[in-house]
C-alpha atoms as a PDB file:
ATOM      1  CA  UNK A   1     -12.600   1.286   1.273  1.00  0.00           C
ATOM      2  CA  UNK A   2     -14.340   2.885   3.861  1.00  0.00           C
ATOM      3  CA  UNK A   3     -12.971   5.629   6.711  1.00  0.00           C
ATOM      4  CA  UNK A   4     -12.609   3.451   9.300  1.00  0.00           C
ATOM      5  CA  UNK A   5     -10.151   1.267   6.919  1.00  0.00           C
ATOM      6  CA  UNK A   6      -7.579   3.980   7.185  1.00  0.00           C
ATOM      7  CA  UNK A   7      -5.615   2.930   9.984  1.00  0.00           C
ATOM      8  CA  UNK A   8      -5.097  -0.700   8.627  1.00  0.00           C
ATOM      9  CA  UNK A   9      -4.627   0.664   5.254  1.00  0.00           C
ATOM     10  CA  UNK A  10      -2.277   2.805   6.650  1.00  0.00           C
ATOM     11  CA  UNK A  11      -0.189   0.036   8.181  1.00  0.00           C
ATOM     12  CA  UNK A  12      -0.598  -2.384   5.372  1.00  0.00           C
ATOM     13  CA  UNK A  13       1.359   0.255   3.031  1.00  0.00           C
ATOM     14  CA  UNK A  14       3.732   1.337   5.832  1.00  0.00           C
ATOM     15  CA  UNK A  15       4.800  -2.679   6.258  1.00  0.00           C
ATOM     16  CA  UNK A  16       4.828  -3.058   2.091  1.00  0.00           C
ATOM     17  CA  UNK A  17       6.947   0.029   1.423  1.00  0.00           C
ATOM     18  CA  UNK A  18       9.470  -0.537   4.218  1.00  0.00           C
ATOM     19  CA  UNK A  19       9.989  -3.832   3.109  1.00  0.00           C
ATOM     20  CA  UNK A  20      10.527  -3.508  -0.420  1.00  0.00           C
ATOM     21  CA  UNK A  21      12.336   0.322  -0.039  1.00  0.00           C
ATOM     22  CA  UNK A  22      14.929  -1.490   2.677  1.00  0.00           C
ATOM     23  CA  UNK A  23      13.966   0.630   5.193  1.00  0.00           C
ATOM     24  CA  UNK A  24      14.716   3.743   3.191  1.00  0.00           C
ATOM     25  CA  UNK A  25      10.900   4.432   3.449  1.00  0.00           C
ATOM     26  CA  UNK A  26       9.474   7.253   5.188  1.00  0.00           C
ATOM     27  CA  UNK A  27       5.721   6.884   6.297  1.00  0.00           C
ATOM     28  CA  UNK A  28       4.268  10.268   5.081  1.00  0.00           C
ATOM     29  CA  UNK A  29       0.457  11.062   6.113  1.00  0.00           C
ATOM     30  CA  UNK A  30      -0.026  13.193   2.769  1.00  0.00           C
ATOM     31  CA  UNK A  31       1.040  10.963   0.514  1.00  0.00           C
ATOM     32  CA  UNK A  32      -1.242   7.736   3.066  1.00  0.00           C
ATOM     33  CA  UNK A  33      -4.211   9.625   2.568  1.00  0.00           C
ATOM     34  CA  UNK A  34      -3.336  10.513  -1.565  1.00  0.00           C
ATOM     35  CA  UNK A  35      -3.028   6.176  -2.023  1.00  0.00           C
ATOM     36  CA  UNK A  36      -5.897   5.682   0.224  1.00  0.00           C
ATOM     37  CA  UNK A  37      -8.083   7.981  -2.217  1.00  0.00           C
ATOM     38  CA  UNK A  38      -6.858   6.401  -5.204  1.00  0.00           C
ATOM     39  CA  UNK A  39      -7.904   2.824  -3.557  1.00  0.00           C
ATOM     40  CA  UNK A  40     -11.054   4.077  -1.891  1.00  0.00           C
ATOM     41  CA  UNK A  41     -13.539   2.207  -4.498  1.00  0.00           C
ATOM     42  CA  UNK A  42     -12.064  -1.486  -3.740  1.00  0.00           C
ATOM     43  CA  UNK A  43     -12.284  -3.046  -0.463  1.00  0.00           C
ATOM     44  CA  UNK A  44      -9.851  -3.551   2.077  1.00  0.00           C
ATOM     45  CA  UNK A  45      -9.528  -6.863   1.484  1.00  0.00           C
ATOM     46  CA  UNK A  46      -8.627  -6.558  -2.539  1.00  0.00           C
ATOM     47  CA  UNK A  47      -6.443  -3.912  -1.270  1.00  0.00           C
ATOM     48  CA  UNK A  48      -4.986  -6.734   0.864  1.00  0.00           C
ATOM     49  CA  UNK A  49      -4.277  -9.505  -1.531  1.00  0.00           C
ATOM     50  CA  UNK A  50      -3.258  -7.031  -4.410  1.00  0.00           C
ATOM     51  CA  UNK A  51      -0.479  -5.481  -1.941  1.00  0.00           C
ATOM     52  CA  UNK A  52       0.528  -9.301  -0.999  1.00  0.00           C
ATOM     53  CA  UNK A  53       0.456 -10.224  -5.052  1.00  0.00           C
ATOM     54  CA  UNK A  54       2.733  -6.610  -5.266  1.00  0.00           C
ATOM     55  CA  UNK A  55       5.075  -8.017  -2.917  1.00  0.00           C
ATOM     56  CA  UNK A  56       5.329 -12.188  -4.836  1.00  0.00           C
ATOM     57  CA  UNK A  57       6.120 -10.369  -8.174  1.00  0.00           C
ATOM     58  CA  UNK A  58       8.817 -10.851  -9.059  1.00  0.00           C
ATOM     59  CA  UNK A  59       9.567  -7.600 -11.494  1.00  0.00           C
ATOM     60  CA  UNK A  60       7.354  -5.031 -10.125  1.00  0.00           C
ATOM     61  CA  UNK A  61       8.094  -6.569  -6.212  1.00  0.00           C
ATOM     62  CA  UNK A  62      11.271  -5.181  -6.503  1.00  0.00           C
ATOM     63  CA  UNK A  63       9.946  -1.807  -5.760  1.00  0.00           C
ATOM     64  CA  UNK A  64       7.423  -0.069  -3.387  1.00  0.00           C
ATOM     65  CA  UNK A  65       4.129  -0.067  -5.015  1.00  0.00           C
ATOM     66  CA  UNK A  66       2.061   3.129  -6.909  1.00  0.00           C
ATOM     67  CA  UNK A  67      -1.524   3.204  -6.747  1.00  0.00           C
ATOM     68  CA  UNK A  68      -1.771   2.358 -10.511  1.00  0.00           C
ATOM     69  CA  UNK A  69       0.561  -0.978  -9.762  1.00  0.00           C
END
């Protein structure tokens, strides 16, 4: 991903997490920009579809997602 992918990135794991954490999530800018580094060599749209496959699973879409999921 690139800088300027941030912002969506941002929102795109904000919308995942509170979804799946029942709104027990808190967005946290540390821990945006610590995902967003482990994600920064795919582009933001396989970030995309692998955070909509995260949420159709139906073990491991149970739970908000880790970089490594």
């Amino acid at each position: 991903m690139r800088e300027q992918d941030f912002k969506e990135f941002g929102a795109l794991l904000d919308s995942v997490c509170s979804l799946l954490s029942r709104g027990a999530y808190m967005p946290n800018a540390s821990n945006t920009a610590l995902f967003f580094r482990a994600l920064a060599a795919y582009d933001i749209g396989t970030v995309r579809g692998a955070f909509d496959a995260h949420v159709k699973d139906p073990v491991r879409g149970k739970f908000p997602p880790s970089p490594g999921d």
